[in-house]
Protein backbone atom coordinates (compact mmCIF):
# COMPACT_ATOMS: atom_id res chain seq x y z
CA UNK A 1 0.00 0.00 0.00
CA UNK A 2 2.65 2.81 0.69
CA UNK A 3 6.37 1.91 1.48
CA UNK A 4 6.37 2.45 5.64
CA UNK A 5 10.09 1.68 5.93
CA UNK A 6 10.79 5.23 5.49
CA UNK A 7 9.48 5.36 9.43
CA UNK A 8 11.73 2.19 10.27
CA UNK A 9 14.48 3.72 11.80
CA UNK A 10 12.98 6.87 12.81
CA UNK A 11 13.56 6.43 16.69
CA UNK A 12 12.27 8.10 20.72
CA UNK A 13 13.41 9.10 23.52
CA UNK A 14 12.00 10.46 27.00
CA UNK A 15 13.15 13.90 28.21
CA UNK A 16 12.89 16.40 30.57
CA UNK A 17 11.05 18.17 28.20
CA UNK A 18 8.88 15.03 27.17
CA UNK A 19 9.11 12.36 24.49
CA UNK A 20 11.56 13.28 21.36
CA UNK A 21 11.28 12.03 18.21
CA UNK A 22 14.82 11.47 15.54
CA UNK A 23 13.37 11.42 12.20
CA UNK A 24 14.79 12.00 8.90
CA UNK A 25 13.67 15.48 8.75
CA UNK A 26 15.18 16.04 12.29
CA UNK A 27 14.22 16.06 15.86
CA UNK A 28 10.64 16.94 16.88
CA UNK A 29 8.70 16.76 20.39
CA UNK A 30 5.32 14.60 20.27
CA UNK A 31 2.41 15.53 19.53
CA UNK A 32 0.85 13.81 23.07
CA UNK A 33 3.65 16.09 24.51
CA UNK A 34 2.77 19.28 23.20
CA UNK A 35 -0.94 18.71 24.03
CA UNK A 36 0.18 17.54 27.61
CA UNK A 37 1.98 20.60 27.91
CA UNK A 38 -0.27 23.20 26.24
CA UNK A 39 -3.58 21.72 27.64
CA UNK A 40 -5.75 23.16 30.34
CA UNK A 41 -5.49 20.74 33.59
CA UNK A 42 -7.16 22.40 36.21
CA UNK A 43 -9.07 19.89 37.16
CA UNK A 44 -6.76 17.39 37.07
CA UNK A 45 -4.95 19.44 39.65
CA UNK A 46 -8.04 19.40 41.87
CA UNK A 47 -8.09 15.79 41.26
CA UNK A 48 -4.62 15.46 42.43
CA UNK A 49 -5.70 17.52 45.73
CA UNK A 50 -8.64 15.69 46.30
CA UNK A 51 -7.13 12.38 46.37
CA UNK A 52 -3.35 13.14 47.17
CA UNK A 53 -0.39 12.88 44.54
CA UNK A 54 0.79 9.65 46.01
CA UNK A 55 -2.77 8.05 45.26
CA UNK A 56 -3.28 10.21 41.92
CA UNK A 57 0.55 8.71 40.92
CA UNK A 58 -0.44 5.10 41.61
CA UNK A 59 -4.37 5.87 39.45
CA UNK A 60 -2.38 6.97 36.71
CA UNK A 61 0.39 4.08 36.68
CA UNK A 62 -2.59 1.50 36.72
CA UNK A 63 -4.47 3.59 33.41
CA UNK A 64 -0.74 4.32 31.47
CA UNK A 65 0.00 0.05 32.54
CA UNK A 66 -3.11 -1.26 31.71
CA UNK A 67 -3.37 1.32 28.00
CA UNK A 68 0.08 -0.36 27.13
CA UNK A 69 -1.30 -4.03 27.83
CA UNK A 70 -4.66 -3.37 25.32
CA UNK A 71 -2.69 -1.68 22.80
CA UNK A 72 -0.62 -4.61 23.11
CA UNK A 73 -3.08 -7.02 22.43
CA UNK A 74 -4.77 -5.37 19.56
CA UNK A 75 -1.85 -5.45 17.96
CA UNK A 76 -1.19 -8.37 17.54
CA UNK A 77 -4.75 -9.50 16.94
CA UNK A 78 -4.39 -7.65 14.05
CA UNK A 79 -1.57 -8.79 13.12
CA UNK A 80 -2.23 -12.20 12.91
CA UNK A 81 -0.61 -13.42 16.26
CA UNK A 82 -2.05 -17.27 17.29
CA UNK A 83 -1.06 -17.29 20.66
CA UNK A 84 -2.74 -13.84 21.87
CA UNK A 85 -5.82 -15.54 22.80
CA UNK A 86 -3.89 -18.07 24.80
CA UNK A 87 -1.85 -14.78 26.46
CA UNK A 88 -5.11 -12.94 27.09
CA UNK A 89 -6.11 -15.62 30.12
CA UNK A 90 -3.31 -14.30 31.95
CA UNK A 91 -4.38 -10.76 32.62
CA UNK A 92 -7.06 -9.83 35.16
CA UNK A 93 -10.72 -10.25 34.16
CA UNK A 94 -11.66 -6.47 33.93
CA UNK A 95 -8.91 -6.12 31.16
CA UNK A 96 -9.91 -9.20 29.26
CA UNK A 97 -13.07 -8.23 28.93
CA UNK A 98 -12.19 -4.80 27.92
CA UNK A 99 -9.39 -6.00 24.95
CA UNK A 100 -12.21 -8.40 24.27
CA UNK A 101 -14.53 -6.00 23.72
CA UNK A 102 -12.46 -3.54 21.75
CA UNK A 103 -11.44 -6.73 19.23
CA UNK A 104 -15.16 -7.19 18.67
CA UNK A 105 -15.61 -3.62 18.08
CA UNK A 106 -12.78 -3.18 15.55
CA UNK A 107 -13.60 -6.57 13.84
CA UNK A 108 -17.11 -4.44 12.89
CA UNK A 109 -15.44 -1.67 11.48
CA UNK A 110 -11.86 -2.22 10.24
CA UNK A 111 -11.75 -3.61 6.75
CA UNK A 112 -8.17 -2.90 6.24
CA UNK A 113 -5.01 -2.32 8.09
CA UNK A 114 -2.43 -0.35 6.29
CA UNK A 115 0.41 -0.10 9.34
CA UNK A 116 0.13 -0.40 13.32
CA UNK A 117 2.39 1.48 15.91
CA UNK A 118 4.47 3.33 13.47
CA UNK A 119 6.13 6.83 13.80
CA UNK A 120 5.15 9.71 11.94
CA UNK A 121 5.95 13.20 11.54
CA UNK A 122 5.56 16.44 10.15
CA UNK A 123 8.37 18.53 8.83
CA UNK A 124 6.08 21.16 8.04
CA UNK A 125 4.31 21.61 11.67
CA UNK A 126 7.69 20.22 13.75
CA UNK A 127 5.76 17.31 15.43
CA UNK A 128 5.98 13.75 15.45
CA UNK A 129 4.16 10.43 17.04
CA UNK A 130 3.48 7.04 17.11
CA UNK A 131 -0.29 6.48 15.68
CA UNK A 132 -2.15 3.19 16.36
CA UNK A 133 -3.13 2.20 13.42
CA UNK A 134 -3.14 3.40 9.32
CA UNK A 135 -6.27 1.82 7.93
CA UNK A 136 -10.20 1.54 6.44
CA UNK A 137 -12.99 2.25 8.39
CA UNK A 138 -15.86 0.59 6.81
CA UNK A 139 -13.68 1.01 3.60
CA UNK A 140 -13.03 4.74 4.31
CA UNK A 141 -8.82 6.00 4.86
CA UNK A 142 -9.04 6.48 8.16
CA UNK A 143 -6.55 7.56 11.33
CA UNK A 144 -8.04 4.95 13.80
CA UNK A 145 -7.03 5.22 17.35
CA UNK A 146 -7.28 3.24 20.33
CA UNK A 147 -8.07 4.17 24.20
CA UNK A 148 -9.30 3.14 27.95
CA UNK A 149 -11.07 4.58 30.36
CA UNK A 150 -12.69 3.83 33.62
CA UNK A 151 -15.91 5.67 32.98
CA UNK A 152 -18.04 6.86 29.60
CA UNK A 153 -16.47 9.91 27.27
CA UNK A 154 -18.45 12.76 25.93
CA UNK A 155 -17.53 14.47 22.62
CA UNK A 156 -16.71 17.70 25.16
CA UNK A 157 -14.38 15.34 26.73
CA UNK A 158 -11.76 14.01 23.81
CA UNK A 159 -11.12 16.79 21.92
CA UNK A 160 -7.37 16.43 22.79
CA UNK A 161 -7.73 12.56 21.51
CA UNK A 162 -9.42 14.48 18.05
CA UNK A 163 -6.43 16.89 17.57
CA UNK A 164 -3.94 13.85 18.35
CA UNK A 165 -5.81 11.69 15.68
CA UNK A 166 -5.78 14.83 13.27
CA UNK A 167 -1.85 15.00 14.01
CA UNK A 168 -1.40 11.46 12.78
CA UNK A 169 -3.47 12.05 9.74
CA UNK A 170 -1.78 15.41 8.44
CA UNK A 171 2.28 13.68 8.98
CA UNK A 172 0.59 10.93 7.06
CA UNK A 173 -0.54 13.12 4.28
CA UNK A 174 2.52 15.24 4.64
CA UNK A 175 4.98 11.91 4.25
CA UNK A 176 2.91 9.57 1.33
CA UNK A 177 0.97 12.73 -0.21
CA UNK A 178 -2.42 11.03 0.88
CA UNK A 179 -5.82 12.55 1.31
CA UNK A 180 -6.70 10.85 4.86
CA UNK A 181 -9.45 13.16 6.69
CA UNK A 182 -11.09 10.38 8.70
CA UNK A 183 -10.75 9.91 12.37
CA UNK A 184 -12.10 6.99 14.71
CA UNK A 185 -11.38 6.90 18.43
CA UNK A 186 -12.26 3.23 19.91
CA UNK A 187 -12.96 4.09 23.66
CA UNK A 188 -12.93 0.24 25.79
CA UNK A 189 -14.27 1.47 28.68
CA UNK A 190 -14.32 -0.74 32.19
CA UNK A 191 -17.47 -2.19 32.92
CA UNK A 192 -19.65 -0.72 29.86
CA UNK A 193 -19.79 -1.17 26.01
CA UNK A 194 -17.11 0.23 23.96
CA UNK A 195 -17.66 3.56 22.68
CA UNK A 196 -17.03 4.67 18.81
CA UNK A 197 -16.15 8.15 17.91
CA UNK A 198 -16.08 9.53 14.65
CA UNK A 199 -14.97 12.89 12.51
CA UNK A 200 -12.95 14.50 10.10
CA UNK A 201 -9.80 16.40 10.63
CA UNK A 202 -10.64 19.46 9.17
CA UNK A 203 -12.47 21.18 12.24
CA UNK A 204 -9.39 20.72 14.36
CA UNK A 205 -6.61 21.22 12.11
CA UNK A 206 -6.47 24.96 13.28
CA UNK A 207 -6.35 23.97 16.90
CA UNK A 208 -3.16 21.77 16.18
CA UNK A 209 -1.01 24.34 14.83
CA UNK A 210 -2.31 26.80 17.30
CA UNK A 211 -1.71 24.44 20.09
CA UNK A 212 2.00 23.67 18.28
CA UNK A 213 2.11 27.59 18.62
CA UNK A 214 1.69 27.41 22.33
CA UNK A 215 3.89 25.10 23.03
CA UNK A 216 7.12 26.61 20.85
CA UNK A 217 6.60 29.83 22.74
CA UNK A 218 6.91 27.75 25.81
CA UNK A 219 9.99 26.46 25.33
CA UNK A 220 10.99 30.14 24.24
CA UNK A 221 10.29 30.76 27.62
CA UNK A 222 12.30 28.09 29.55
């Protein structure tokens, strides 16, 4: 479909700053970075306060552990892996069910994978990333992205997952001169159904760049 080993040996590392991409086309932050850094978290300050940073520390190392160990798995699902089913009876029940769930709900709407966890960038907007997957969406090119949560998402709620999605799609059209515009965020959420979300790029490609904006004239300011 399009010749990915240009992204092969485009490599990451964590710094103080956040996570760094090397790419061909030089060094850029992430794009989960720069909305980290640029995004508006009072209330996950208050959370912090309400519940105490050692607590709020040990919440968040559960989520980050247990987004790794789905992302994981529906890899290699889609990949073609035979022993993931075999793997899946050694994690806890509430995660099973949840990569469970989120298999089901990709098997209903993915009709074809183009890459999984591959780097992209833009040379143009200085940002780069690591999208889930490259694929169709009921036959449509679409930026389709994977996530857990404890509880049900509004639309109000993911914009940040939106932007992130419309990130991945404008490196891709950037890099292999493609037209993608759709986005689909897979939500597997604990306890509950899994929850599909789906737009176009367009309305938030202004917010990236602005966003990218905010976050150079931060570093200006370090």
């Amino acid at each position: 479909m399009f010749d990915y080993s240009i992204c092969k040996d485009v490599t990451a590392e964590t710094t103080e700053k956040g996570r760094l991409y090397k790419t061909p086309d030089g060094s850029y932050p992430s794009v989960t970075t720069i909305l980290g850094k640029t995004a508006n978290n009072i209330w996950l300050q208050r959370w912090k306060d309400k519940v105490g940073e050692e607590e709020a520390a040990r919440i968040s190392k559960m989520a980050t552990d247990r987004g790794e160990i789905v992302h994981k798995y529906l890899e290699r699902y889609w990949d073609g892996s035979n022993s993931w089913s075999e793997d899946l009876l050694q994690e806890d029940s509430t995660t099973q069910k949840m990569i469970t769930n989120l298999i089901q709900a990709t098997q209903k709407g993915v009709t074809k994978v183009w890459a999984q966890e591959i780097p992209v960038w833009s040379k143009l907007l200085r940002y780069a990333g690591r999208v889930d997957m490259f694929g169709e969406w009921n036959k449509i090119p679409s930026v389709i992205d994977f996530k857990t949560s404890k509880k049900k998402k509004q639309v109000k709620d993911i914009k940040d997952y939106f932007i992130q999605c419309t990130a991945y799609a404008y490196a891709h059209n950037e890099i292999f001169k493609t037209d993608l515009r759709k986005i689909v965020v897979l939500i597997t959420v604990e306890n509950s159904e899994v929850q599909v979300f789906e737009s176009q790029i367009m309305p938030f490609v202004p917010e990236l760049k602005y966003r990218i904006n905010q976050y150079e004239k931060l570093q200006l300011s370090l």
